[in-house]
N, C-alpha and C. Protein backbone atom coordinates (compact mmCIF):
# COMPACT_ATOMS: atom_id res chain seq x y z
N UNK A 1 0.83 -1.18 0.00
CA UNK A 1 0.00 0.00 0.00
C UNK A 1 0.87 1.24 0.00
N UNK A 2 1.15 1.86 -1.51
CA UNK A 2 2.35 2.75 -1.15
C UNK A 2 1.41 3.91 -0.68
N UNK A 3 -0.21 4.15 -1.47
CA UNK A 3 -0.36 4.94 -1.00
C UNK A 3 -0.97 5.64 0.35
N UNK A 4 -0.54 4.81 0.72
CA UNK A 4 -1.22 5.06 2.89
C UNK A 4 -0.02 5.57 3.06
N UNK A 5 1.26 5.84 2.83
CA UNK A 5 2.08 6.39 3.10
C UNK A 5 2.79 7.82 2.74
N UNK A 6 1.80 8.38 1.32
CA UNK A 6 1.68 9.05 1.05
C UNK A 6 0.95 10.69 2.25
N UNK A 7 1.21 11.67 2.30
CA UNK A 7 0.42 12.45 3.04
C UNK A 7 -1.06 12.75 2.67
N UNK A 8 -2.39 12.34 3.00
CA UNK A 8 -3.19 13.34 2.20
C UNK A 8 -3.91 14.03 1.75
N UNK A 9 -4.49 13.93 0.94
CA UNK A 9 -5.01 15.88 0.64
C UNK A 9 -6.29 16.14 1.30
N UNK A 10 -6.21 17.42 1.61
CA UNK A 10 -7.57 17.76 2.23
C UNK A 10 -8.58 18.04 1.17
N UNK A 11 -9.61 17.72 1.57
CA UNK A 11 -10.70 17.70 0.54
C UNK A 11 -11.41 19.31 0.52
N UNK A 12 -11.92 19.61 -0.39
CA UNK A 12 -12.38 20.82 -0.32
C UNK A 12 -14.09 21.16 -0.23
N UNK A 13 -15.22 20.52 -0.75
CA UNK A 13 -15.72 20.58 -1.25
C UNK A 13 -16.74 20.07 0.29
N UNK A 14 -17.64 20.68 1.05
CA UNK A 14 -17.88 20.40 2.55
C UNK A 14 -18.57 18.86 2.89
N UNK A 15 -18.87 18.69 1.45
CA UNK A 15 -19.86 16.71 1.63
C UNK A 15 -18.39 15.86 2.25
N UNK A 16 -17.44 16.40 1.52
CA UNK A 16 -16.24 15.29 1.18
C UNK A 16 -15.69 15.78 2.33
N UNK A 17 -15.77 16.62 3.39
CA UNK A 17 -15.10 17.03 4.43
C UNK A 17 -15.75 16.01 5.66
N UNK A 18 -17.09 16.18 5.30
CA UNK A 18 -17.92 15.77 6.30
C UNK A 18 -17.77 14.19 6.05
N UNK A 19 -17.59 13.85 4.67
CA UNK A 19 -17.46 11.98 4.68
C UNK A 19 -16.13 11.56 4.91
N UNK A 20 -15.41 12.38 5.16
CA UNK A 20 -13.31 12.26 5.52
C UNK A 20 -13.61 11.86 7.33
N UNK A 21 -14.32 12.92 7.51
CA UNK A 21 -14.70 12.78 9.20
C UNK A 21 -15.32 11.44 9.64
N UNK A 22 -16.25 11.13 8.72
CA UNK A 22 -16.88 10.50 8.78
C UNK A 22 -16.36 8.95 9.29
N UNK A 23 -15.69 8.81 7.96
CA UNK A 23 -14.72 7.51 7.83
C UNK A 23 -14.01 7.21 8.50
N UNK A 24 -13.24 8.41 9.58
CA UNK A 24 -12.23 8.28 10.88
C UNK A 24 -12.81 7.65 11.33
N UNK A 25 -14.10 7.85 12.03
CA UNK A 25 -14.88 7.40 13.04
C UNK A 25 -15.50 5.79 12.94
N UNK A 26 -15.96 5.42 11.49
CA UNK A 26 -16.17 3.98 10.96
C UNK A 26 -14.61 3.15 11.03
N UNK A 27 -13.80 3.85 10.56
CA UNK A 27 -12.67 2.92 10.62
C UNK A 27 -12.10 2.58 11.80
N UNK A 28 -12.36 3.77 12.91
CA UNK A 28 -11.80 3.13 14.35
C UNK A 28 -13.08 2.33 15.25
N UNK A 29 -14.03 2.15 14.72
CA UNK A 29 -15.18 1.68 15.12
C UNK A 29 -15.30 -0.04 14.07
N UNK A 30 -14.95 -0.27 13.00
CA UNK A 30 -14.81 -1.14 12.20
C UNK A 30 -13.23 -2.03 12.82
N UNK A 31 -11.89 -1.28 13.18
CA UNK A 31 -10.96 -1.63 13.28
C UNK A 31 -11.02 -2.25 14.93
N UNK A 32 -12.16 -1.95 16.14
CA UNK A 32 -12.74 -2.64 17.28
C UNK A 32 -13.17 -3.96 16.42
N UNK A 33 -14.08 -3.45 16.15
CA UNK A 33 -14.70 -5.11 15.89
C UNK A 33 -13.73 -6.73 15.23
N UNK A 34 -13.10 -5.61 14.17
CA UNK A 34 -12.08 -6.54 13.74
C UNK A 34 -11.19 -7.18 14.62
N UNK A 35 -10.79 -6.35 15.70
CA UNK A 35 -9.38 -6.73 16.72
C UNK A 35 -10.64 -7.77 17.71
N UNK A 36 -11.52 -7.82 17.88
CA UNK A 36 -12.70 -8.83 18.85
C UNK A 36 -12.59 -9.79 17.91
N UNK A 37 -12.73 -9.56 17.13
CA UNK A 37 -13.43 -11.04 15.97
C UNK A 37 -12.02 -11.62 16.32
N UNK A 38 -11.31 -11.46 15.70
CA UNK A 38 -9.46 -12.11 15.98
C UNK A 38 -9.33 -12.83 17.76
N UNK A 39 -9.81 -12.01 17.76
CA UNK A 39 -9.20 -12.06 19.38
C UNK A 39 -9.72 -13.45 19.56
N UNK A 40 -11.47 -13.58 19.94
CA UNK A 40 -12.19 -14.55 19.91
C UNK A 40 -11.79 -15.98 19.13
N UNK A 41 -11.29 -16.00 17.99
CA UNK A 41 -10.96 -17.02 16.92
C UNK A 41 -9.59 -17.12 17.64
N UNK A 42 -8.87 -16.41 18.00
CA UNK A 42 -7.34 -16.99 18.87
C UNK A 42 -7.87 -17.71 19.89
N UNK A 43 -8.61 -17.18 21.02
CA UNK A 43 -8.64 -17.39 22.14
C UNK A 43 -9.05 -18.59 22.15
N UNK A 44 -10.08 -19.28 21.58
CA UNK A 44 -10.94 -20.31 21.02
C UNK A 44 -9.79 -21.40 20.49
N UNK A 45 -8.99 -21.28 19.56
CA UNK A 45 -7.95 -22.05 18.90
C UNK A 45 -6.86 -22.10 19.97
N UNK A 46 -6.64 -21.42 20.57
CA UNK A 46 -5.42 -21.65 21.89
C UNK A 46 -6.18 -22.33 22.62
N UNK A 47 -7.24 -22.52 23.67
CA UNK A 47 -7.99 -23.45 24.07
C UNK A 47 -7.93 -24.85 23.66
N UNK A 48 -7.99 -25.13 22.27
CA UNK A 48 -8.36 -26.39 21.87
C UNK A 48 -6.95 -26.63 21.79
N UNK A 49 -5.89 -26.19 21.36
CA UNK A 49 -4.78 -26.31 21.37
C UNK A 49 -4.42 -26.80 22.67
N UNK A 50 -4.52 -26.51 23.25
CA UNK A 50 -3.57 -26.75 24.60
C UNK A 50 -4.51 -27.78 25.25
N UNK A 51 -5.91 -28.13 24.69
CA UNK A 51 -6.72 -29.24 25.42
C UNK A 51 -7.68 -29.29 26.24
N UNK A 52 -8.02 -27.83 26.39
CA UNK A 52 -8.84 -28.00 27.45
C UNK A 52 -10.05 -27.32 26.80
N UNK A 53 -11.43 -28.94 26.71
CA UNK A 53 -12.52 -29.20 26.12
C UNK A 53 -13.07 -27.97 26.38
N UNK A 54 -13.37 -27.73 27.82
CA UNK A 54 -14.26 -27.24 28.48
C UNK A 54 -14.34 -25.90 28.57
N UNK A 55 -13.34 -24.87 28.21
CA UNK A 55 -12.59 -24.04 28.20
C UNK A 55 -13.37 -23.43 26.76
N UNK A 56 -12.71 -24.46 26.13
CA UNK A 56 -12.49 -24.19 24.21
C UNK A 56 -14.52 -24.39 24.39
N UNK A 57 -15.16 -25.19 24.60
CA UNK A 57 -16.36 -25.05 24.21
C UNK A 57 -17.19 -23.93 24.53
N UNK A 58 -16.86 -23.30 25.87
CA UNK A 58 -17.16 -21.97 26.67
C UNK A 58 -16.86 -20.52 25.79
N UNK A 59 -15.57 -20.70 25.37
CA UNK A 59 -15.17 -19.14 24.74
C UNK A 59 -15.75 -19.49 23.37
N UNK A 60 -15.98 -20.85 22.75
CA UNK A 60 -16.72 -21.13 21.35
C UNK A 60 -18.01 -20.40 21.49
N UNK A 61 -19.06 -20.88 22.58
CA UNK A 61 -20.38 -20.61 22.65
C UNK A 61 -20.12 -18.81 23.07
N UNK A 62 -19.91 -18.53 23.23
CA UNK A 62 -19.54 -16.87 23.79
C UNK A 62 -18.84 -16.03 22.50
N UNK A 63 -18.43 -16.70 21.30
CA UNK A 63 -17.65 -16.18 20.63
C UNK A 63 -18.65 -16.19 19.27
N UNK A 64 -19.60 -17.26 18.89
CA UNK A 64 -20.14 -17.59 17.77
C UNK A 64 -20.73 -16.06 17.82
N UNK A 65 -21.62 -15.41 18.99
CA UNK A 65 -22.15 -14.05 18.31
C UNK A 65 -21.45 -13.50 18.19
N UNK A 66 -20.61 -12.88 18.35
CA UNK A 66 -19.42 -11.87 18.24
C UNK A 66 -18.84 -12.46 16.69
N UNK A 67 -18.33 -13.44 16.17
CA UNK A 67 -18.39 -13.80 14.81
C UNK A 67 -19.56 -13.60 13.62
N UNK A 68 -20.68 -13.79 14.58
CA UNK A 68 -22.05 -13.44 13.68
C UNK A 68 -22.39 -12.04 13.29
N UNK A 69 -21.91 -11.24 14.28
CA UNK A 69 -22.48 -9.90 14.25
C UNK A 69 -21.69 -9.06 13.51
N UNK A 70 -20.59 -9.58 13.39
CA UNK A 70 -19.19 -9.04 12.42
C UNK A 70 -20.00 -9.53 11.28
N UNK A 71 -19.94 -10.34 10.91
CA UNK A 71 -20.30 -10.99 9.45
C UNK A 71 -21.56 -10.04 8.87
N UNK A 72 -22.30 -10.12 10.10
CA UNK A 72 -24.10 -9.61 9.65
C UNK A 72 -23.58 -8.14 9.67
N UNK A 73 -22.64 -7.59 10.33
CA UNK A 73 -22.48 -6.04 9.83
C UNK A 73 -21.67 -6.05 8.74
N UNK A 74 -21.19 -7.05 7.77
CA UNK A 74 -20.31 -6.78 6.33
C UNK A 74 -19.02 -6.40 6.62
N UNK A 75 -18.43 -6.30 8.22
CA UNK A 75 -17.03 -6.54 7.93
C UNK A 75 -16.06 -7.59 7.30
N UNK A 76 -16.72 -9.12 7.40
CA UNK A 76 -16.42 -9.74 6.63
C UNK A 76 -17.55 -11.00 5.90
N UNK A 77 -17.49 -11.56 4.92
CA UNK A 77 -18.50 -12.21 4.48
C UNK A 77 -18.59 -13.40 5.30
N UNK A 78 -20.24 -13.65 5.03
CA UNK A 78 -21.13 -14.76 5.77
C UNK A 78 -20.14 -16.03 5.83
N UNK A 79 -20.08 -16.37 4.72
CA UNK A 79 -18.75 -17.37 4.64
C UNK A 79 -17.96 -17.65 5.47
N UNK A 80 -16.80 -16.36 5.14
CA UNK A 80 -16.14 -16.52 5.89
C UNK A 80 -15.94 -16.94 7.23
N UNK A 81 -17.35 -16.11 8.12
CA UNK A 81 -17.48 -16.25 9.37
C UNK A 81 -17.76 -18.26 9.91
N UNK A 82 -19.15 -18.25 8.38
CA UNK A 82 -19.37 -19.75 8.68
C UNK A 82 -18.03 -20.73 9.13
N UNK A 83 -17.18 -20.40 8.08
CA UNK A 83 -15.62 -21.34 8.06
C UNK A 83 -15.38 -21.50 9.17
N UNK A 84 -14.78 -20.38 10.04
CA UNK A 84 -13.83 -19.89 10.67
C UNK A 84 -15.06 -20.78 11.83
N UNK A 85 -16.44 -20.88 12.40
CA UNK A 85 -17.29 -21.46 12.87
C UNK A 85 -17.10 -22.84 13.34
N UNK A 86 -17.20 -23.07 11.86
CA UNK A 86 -17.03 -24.42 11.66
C UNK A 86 -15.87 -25.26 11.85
N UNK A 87 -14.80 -24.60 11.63
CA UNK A 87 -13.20 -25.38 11.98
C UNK A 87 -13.36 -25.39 13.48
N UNK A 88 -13.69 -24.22 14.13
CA UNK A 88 -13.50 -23.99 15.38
C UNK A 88 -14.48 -25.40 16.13
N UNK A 89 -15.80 -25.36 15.74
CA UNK A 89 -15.64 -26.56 16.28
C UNK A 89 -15.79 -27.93 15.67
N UNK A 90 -15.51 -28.06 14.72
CA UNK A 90 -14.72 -29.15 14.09
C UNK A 90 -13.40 -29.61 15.76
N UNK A 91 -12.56 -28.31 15.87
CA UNK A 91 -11.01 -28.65 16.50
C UNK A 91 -11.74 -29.14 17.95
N UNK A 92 -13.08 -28.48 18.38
CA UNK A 92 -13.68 -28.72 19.80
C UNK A 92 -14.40 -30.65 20.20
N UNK A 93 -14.82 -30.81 19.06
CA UNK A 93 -15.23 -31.95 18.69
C UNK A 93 -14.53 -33.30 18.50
N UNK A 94 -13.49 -33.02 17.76
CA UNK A 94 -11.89 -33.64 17.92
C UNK A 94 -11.54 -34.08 19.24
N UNK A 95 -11.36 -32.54 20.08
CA UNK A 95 -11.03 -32.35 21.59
C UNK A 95 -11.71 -33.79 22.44
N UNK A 96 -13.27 -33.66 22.11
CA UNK A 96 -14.05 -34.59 23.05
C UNK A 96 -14.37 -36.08 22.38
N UNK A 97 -13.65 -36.21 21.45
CA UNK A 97 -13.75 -37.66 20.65
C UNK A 97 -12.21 -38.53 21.29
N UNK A 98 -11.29 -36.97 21.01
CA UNK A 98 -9.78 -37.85 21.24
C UNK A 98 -10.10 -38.14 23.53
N UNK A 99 -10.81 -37.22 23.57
CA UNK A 99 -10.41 -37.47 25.51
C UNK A 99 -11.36 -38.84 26.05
């Protein structure tokens, strides 16, 4: 992304002032949700990782809305979220087959 590194321009024209403002505020409000969604899908995968069922099924059930609500607000597609769902407990399921 060379150009995020670029300085830039102020807009002139008062719609485009008001949608510059605008976008600060969505992107640090969009860039929360994103750092939760992650967080949740780690926390969840370190759980099952390290083994503990009970743990990993707890932050799963606590985490599926927080994955849903990302998705249903278009930060990222339905899909995606389904996947990321579905592995997760795919790895939880594993957990209580292998113990």
């Amino acid at each position: 992304m060379a150009t995020s590194s670029k300085a830039k321009k102020t807009v002139r024209l008062a719609s485009g002032r008001k949608r510059a403002r605008q976008d600060v505020k969505l992107n640090a409000h969009n860039s929360a949700l994103r750092s939760q969604f992650r967080t949740v899908v780690k926390n969840v995968n370190k759980a099952a990782a390290a083994g503990d069922k009970t743990k990993a099924a707890e932050l799963f059930k606590a985490g599926q809305s927080v994955v849903d609500s990302v998705a249903d607000k278009g930060l990222f597609h339905k899909n995606k979220a389904a996947r990321l769902k579905s592995r997760m407990a795919a790895k939880i399921k594993a957990l209580a087959l292998g113990a």
